[in-house]
Protein backbone atom coordinates (compact mmCIF):
# COMPACT_ATOMS: atom_id res chain seq x y z
CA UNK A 1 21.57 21.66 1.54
CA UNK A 2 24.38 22.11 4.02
CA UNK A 3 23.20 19.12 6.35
CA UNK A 4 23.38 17.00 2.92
CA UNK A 5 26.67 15.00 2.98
CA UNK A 6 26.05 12.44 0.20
CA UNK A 7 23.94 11.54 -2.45
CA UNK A 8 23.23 8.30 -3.73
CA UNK A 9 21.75 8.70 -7.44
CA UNK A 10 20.44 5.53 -9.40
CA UNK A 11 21.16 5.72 -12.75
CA UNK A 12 21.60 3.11 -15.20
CA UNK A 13 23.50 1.07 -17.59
CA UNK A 14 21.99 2.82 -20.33
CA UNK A 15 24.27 5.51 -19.97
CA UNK A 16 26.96 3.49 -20.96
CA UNK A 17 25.18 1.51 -24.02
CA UNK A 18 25.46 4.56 -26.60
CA UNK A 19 28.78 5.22 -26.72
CA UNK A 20 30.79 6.79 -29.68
CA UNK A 21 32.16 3.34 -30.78
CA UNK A 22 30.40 0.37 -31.91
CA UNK A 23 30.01 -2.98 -29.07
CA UNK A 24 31.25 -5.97 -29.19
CA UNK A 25 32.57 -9.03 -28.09
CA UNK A 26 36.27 -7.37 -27.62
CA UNK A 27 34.82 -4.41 -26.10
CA UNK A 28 34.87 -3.37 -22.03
CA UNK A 29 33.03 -1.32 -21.07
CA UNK A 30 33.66 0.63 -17.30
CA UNK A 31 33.07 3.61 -15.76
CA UNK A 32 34.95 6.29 -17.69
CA UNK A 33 32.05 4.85 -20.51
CA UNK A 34 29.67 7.16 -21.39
CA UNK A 35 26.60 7.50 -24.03
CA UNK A 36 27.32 9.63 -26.20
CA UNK A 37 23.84 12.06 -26.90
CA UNK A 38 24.52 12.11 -30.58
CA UNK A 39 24.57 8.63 -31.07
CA UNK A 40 21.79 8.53 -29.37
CA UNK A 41 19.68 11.03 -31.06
CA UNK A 42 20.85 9.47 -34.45
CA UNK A 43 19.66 5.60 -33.51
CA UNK A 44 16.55 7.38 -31.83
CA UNK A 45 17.51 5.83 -28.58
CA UNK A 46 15.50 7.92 -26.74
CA UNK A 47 15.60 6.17 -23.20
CA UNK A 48 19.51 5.84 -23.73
CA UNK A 49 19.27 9.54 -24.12
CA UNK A 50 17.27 10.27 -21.50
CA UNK A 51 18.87 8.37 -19.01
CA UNK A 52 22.21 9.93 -20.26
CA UNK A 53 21.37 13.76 -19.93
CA UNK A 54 19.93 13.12 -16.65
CA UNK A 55 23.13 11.66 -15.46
CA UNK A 56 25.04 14.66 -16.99
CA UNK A 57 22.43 17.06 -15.15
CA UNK A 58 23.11 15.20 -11.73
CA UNK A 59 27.07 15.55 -12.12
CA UNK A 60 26.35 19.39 -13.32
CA UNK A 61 24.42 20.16 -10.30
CA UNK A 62 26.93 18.15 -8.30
CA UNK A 63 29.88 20.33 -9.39
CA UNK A 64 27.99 23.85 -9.10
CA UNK A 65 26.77 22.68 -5.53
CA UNK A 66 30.01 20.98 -4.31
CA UNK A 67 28.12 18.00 -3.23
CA UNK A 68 29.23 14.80 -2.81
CA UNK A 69 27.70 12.15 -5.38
CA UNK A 70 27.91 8.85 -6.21
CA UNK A 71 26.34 7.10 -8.65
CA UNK A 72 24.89 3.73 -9.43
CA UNK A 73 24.54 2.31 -12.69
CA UNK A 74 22.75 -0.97 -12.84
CA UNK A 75 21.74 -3.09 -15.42
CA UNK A 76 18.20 -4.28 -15.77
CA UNK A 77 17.13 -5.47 -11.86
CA UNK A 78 15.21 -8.47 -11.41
CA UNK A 79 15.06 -10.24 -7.92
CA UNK A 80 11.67 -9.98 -5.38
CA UNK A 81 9.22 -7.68 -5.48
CA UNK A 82 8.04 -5.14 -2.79
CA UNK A 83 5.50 -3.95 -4.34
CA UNK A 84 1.41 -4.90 -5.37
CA UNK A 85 2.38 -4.63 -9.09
CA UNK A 86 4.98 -5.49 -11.71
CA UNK A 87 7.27 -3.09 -12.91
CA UNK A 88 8.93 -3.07 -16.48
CA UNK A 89 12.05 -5.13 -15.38
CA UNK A 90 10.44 -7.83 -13.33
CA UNK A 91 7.73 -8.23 -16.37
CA UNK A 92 10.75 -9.37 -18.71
CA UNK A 93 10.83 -12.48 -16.35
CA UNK A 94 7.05 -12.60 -16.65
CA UNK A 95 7.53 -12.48 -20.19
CA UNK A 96 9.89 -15.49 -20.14
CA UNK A 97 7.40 -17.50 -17.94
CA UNK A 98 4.60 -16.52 -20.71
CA UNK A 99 7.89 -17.91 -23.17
CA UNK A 100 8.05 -14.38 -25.10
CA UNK A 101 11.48 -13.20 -25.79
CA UNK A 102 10.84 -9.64 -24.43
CA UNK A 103 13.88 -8.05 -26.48
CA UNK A 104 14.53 -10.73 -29.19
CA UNK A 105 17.51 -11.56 -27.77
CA UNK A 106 19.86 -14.17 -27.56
CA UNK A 107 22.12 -12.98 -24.68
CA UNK A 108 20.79 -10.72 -21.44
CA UNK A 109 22.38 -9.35 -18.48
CA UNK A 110 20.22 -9.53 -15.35
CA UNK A 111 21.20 -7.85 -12.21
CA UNK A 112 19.47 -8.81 -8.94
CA UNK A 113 17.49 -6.26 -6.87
CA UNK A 114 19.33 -7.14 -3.35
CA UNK A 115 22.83 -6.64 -5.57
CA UNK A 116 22.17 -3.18 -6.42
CA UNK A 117 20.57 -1.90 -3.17
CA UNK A 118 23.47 -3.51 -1.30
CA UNK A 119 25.46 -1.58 -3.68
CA UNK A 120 24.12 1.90 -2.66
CA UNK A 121 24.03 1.22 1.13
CA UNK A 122 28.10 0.30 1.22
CA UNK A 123 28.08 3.65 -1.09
CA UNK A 124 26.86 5.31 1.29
CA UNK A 125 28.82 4.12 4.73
CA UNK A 126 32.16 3.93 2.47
CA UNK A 127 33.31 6.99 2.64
CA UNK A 128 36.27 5.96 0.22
CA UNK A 129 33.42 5.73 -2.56
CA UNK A 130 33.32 7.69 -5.12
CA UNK A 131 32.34 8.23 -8.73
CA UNK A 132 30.21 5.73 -10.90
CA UNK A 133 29.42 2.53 -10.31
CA UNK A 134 29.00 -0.31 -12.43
CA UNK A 135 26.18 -3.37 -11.34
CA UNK A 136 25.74 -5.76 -13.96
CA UNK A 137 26.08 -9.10 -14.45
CA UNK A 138 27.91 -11.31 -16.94
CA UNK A 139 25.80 -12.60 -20.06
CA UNK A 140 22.89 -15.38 -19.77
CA UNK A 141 21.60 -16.97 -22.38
CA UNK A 142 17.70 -17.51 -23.90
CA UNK A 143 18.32 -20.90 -23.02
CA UNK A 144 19.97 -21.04 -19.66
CA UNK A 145 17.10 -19.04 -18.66
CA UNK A 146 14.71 -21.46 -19.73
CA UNK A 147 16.41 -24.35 -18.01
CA UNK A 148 16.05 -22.88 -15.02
CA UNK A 149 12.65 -21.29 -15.00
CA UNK A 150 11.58 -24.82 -16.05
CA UNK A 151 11.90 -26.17 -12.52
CA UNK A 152 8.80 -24.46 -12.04
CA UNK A 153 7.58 -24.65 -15.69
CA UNK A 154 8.55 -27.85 -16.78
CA UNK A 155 6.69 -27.15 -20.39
CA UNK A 156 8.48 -23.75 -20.92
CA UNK A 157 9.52 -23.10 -24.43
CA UNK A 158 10.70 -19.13 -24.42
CA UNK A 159 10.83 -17.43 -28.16
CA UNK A 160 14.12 -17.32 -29.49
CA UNK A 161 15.57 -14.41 -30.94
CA UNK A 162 15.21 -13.65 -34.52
CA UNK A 163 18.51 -14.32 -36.86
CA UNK A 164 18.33 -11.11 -38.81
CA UNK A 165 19.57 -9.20 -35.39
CA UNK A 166 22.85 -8.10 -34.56
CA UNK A 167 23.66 -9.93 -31.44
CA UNK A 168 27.18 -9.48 -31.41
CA UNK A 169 26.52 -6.03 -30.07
CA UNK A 170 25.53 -7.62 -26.68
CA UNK A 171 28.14 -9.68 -25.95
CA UNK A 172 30.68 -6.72 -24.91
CA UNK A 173 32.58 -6.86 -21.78
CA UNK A 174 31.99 -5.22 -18.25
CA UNK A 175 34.28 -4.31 -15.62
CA UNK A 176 32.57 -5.25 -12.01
CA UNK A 177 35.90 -4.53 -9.48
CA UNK A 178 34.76 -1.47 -8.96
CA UNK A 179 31.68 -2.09 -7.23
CA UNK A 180 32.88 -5.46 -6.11
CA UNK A 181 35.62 -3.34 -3.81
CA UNK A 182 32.94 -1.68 -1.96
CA UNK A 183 31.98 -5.74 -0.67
CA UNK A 184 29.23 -6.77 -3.25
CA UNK A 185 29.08 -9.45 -4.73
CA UNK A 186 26.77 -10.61 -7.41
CA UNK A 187 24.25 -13.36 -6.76
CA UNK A 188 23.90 -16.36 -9.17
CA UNK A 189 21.46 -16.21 -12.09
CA UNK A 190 19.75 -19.35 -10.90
CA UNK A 191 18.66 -17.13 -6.99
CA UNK A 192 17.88 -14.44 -8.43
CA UNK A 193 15.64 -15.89 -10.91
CA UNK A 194 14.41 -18.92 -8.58
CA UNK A 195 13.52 -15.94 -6.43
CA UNK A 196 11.65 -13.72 -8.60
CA UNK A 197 9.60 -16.31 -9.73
CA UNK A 198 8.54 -17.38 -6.08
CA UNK A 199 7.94 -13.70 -5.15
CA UNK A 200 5.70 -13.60 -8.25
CA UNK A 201 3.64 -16.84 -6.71
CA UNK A 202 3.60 -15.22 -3.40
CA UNK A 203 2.38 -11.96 -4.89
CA UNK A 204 -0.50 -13.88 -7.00
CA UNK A 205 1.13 -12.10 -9.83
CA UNK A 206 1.77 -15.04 -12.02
């Protein structure tokens, strides 16, 4: 434990999506934002919750160890796959190719892979860096998706969402300059999608 001198934990943006206050279009979110468990418990977000107390074990450990942590709180990763299979992220896109609406959403935040690993190595070498870190990336739409998965799926018609859910609750704010000031920057929606979808050919996986 001594020869430890920093710790790189991946979290997520789910510990920020439960908060004690309702979201919104007016609403930023950064990272003094925290789920709150209660909320959580009482709108049976159960992976909210989970990700949330596991973040609030790491910092708790953290403090009673006197080790250095930093964390990383990305929002849902797409990008190329490493491995054989598809995990849950990378089979919303597969969704969208299949033109299901994985979430019955209007707007989505998509985060690519080489984003959030660049993200924990600068963590890592900075040794400024400290705290939480948000990596998301600013609202796409149902539609803009679809545009540009149809330059490989010229037919594509994705689900849209249903009109009897609240999508003003996913149009909040998020505050980026954090992680930005360690060097990242985000990669465009069209890459990281473009990209997915030709690591999925590669892969035989589509």
């Amino acid at each position: 434990m001594s020869s430890v001198k920093r710790v790189i934990l991946t979290s997520s943006m789910a510990t920020l999506l439960s908060p004690n206050f309702p979201l919104g279009p007016n609403v930023l979110l950064d990272e003094t934002t925290f789920s709150d468990p209660r909320v959580c418990e009482e709108e049976k977000q159960w992976y909210i919750l989970s990700k949330t107390l596991a973040e609030s074990a790491a910092w708790g450990f953290a403090k009673d160890n006197n080790l250095d942590l930093v964390v990383m709180n990305p929002g849902l990763v797409i990008g190329p796959v490493l491995q054989p299979t598809i995990n849950f992220s990378v089979d919303v896109v597969v969704d969208f190719i299949k033109g299901k609406n994985t979430f019955n959403r209007k707007y989505h935040r998509l985060v690519d892979v080489r984003d959030v690993a660049l993200a924990h190595v600068k963590a890592l070498e900075t040794l400024s860096a400290k705290g939480r870190y948000i990596i998301d990336a600013p609202i796409v739409t149902t539609e803009e998706i679809e545009n540009i998965l149809r330059e490989f799926f010229p037919d594509l018609c994705i689900s849209h969402e249903n009109g009897g859910i609240d999508m003003n609750s996913m149009t909040y704010k998020v505050d980026v300059e954090k992680v930005k000031s360690l060097g990242v920057e985000f990669t465009p929606i069209e890459t990281s999608l473009r990209d997915t979808v030709l690591s999925l050919k590669e892969k035989h996986l589509v």
